[in-house]
N, C-alpha and C. Protein backbone atom coordinates (compact mmCIF):
# COMPACT_ATOMS: atom_id res chain seq x y z
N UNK A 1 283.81 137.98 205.82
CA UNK A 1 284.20 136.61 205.53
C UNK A 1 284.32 135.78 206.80
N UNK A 2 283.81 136.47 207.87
CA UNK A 2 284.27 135.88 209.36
C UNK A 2 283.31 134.80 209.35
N UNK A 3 281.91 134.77 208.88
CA UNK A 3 280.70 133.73 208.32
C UNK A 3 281.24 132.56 207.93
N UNK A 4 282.23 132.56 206.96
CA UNK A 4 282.25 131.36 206.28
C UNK A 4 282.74 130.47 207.46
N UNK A 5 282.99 129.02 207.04
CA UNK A 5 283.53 128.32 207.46
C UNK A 5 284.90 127.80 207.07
N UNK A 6 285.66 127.08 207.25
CA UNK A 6 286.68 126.69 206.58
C UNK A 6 286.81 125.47 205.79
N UNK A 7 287.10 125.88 204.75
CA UNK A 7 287.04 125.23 203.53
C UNK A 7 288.03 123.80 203.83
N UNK A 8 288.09 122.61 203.50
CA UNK A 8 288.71 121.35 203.81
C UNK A 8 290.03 121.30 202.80
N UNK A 9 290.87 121.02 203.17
CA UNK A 9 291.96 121.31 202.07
C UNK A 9 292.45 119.58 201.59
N UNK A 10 292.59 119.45 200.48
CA UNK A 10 292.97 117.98 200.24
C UNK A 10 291.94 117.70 199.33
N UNK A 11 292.16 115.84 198.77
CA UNK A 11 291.05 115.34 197.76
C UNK A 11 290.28 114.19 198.86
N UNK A 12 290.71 114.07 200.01
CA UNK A 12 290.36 112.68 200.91
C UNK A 12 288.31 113.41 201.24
N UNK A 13 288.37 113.98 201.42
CA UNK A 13 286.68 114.60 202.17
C UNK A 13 286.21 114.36 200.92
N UNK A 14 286.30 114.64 199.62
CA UNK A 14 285.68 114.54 198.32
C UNK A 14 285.24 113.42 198.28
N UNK A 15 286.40 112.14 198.07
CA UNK A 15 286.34 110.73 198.17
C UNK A 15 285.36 110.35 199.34
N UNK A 16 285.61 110.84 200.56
CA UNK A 16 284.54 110.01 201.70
C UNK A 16 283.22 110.54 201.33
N UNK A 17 282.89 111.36 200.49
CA UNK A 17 281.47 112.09 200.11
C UNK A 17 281.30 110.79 199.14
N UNK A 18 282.27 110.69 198.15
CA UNK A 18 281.75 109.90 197.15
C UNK A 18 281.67 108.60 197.41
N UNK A 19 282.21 108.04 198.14
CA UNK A 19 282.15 106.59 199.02
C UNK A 19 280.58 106.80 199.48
N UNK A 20 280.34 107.37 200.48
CA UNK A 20 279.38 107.59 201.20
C UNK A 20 277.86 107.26 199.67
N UNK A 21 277.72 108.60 199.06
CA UNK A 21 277.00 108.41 197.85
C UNK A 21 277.04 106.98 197.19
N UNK A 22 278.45 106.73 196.71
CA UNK A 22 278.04 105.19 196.37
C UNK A 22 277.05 104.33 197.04
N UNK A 23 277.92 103.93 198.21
CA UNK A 23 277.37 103.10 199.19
C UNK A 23 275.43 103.60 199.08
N UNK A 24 274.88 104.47 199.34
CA UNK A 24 273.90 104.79 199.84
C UNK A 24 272.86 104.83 197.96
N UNK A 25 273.60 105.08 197.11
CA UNK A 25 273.06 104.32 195.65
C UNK A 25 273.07 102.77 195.78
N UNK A 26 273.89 102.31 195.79
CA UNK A 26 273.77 100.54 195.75
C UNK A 26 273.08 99.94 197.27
N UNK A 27 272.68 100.73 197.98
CA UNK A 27 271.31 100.16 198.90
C UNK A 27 270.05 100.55 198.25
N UNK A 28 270.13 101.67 197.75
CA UNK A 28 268.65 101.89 196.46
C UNK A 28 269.14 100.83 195.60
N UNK A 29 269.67 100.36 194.80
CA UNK A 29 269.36 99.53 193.70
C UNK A 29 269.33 98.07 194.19
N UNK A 30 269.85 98.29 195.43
CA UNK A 30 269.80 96.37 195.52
C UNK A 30 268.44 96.68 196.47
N UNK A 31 267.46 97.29 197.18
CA UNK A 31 266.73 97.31 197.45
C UNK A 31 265.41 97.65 196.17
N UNK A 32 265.45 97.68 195.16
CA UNK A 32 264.92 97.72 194.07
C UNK A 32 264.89 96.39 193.49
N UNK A 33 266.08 95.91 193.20
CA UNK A 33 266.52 94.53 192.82
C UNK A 33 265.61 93.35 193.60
N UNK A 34 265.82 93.57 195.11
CA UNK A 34 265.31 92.51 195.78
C UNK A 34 263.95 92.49 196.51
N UNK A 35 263.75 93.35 196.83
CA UNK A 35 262.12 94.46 197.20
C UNK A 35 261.98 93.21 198.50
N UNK A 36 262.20 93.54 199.56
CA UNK A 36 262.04 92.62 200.55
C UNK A 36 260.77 92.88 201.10
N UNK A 37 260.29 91.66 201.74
CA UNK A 37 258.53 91.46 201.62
C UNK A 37 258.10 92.21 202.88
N UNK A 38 259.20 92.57 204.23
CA UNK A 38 258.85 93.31 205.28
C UNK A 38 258.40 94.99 204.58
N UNK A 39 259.43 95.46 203.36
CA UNK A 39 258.83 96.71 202.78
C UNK A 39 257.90 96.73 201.98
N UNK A 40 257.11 95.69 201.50
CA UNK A 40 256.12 95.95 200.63
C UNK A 40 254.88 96.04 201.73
N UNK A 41 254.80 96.64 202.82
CA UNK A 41 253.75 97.14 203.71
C UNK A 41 253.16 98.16 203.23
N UNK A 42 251.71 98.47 203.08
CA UNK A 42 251.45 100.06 202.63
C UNK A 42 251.58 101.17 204.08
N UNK A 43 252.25 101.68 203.73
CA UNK A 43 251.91 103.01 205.05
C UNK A 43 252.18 104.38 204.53
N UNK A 44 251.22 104.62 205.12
CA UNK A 44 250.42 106.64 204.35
C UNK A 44 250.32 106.38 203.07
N UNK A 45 249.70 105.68 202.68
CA UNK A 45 248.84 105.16 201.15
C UNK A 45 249.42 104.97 200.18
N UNK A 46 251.18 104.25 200.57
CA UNK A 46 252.25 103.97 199.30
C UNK A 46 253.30 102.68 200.12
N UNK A 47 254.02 101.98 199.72
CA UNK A 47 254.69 101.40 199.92
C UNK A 47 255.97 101.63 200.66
N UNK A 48 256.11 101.30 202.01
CA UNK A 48 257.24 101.19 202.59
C UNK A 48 258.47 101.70 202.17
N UNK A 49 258.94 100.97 201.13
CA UNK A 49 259.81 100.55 200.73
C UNK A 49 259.53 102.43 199.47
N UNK A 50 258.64 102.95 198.96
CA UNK A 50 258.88 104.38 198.50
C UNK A 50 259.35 105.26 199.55
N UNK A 51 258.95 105.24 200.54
CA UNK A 51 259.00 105.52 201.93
C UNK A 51 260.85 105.39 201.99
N UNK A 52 261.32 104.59 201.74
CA UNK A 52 263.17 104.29 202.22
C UNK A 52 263.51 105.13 201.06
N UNK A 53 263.01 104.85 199.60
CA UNK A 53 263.85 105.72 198.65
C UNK A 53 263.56 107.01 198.72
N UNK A 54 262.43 107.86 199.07
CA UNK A 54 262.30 109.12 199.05
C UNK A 54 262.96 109.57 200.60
N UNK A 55 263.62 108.81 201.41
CA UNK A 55 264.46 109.42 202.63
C UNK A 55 266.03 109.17 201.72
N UNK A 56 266.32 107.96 201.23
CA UNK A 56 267.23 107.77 200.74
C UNK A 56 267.86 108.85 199.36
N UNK A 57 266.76 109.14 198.91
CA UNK A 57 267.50 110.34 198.16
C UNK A 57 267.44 111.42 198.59
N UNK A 58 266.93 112.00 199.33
CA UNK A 58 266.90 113.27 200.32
C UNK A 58 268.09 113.41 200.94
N UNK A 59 269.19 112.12 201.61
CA UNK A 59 269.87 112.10 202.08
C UNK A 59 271.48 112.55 201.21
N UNK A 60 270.95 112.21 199.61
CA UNK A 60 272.44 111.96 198.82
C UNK A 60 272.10 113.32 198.07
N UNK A 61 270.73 114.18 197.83
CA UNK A 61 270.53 115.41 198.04
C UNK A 61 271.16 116.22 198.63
N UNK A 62 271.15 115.87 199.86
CA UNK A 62 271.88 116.79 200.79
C UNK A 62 273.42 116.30 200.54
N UNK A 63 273.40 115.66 200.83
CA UNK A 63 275.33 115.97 200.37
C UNK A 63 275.85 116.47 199.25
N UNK A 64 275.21 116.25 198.16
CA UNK A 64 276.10 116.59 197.24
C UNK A 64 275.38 118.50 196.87
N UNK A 65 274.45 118.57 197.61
CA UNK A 65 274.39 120.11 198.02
C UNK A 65 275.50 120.64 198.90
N UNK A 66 275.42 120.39 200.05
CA UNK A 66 276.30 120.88 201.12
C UNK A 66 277.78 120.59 200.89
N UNK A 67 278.04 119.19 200.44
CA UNK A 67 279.76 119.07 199.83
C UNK A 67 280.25 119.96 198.37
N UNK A 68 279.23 119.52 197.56
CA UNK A 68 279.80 119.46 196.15
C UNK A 68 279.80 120.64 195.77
N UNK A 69 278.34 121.55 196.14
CA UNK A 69 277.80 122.64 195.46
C UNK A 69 278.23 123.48 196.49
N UNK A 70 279.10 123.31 197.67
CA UNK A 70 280.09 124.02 198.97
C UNK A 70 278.64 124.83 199.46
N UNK A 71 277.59 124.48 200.05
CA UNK A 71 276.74 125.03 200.78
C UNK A 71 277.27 125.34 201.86
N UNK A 72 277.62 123.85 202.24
CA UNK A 72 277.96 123.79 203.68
C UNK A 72 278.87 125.24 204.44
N UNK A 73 279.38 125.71 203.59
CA UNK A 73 280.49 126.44 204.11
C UNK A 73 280.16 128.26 203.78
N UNK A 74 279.22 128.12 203.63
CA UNK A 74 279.18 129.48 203.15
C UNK A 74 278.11 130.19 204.47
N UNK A 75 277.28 131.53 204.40
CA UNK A 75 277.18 132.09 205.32
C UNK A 75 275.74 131.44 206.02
N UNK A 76 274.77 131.12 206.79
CA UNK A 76 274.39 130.80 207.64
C UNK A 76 272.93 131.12 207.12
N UNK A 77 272.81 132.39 206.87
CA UNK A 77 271.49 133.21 206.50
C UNK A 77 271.26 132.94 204.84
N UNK A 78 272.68 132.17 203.94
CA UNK A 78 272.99 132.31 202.52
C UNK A 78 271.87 130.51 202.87
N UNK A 79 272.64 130.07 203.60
CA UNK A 79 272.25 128.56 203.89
C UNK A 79 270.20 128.42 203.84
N UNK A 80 269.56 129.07 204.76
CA UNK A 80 268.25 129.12 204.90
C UNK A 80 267.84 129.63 204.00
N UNK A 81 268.46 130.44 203.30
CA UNK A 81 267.65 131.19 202.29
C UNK A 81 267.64 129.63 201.13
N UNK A 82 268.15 128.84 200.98
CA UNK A 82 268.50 128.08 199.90
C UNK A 82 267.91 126.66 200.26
N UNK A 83 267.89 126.53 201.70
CA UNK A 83 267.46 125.33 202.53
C UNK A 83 266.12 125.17 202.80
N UNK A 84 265.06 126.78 203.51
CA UNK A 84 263.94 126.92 204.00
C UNK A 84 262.90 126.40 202.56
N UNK A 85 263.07 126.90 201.59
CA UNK A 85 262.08 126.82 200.56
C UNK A 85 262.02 125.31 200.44
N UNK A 86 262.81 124.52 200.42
CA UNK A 86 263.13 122.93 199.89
C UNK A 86 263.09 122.01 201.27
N UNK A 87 262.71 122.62 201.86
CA UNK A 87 262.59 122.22 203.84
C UNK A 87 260.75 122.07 203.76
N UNK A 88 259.99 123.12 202.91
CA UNK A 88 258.67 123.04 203.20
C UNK A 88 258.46 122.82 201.90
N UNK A 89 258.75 122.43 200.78
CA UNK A 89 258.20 122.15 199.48
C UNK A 89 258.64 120.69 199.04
N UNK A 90 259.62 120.12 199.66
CA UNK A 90 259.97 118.45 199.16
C UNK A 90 258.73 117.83 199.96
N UNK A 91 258.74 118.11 201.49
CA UNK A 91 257.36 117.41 201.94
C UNK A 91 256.18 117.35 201.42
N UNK A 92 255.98 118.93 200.95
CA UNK A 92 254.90 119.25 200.66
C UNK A 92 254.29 117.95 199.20
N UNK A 93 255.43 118.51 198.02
CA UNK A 93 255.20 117.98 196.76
C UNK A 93 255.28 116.20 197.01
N UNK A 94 255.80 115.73 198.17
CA UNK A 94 255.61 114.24 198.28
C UNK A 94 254.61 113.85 198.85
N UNK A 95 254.07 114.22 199.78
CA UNK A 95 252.53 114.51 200.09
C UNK A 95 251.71 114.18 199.02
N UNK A 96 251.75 115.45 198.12
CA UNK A 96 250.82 115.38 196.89
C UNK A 96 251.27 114.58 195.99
N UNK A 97 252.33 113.66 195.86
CA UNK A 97 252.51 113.01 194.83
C UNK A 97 251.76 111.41 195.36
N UNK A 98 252.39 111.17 196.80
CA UNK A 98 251.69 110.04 197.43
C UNK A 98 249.94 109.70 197.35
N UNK A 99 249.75 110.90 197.33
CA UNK A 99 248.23 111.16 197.57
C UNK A 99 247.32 111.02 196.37
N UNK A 100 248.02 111.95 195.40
CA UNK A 100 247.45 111.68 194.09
C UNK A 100 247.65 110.65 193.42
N UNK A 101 248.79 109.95 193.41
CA UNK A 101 249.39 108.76 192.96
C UNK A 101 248.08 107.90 193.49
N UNK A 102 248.12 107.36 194.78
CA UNK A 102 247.14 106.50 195.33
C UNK A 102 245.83 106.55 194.50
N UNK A 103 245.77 107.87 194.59
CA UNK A 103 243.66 107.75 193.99
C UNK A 103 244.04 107.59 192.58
N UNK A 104 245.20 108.18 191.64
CA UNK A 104 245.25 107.64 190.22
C UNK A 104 244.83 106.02 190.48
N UNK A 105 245.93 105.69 191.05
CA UNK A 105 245.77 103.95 190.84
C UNK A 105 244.71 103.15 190.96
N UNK A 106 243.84 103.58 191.67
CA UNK A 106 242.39 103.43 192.63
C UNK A 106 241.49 103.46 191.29
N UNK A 107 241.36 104.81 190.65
CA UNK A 107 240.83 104.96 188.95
C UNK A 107 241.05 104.74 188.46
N UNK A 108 242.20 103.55 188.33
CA UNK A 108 242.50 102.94 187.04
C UNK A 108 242.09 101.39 186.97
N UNK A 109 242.48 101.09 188.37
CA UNK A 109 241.64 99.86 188.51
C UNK A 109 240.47 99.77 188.52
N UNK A 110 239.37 100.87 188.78
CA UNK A 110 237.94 101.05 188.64
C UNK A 110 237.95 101.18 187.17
N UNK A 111 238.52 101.47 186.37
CA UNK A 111 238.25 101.80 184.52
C UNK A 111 238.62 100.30 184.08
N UNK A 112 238.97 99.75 184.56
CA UNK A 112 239.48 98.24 183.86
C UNK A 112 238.01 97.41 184.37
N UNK A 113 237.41 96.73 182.50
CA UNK A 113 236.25 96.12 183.20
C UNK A 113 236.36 94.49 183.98
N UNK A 114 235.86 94.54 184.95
CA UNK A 114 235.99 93.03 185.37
C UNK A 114 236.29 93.19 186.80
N UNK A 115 237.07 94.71 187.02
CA UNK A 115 237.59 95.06 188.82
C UNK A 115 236.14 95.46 189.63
């Protein structure tokens, strides 16, 4: 048990997790809401602004892994084993979603007559 870490005692760390989460939801939705014209840039063949929400939920991912689901605190080697797979497969599968997404859209506007 010398691995673990020490567990936070109290309800205040819960709350600053859930503050934190809020806060970092209501910049996704008011950035949804208002779609500002500097993020509607395309870069790597999708929109900017997909680009902020797929970091932005990666970020509230990770916390409520490491806080909620007590990753954070457990053994080191328990951590990679749970971390490494989702370290090379979130990139991976956003990659292929960006990628395929793009050429869907590309064939759909080529199937519509008049484009």
């Amino acid at each position: 048990m010398a691995d673990h870490a020490e567990h936070p005692t109290g309800t205040r760390w819960i709350w600053n997790i859930f503050w934190l989460l809020l806060i970092v939801t209501a910049v996704e939705v008011g950035l949804g809401i208002v779609k500002p014209a500097f993020l509607m840039n395309k870069v790597a063949g999708t929109l900017l602004i997909n680009h902020v929400f797929i970091i932005l939920t990666l970020v509230k991912a990770y916390y409520i892994v490491m806080y909620y689901m007590h990753l954070k605190y457990e053994r080191k080697n328990f951590i990679w084993t749970i971390a490494l797979p989702a370290l090379i497969l979130i990139p991976y599968l956003t990659f292929i979603i960006l990628v395929e997404g793009g050429y869907m859209g590309s064939i759909t506007l080529q199937s519509i007559p008049g484009n």
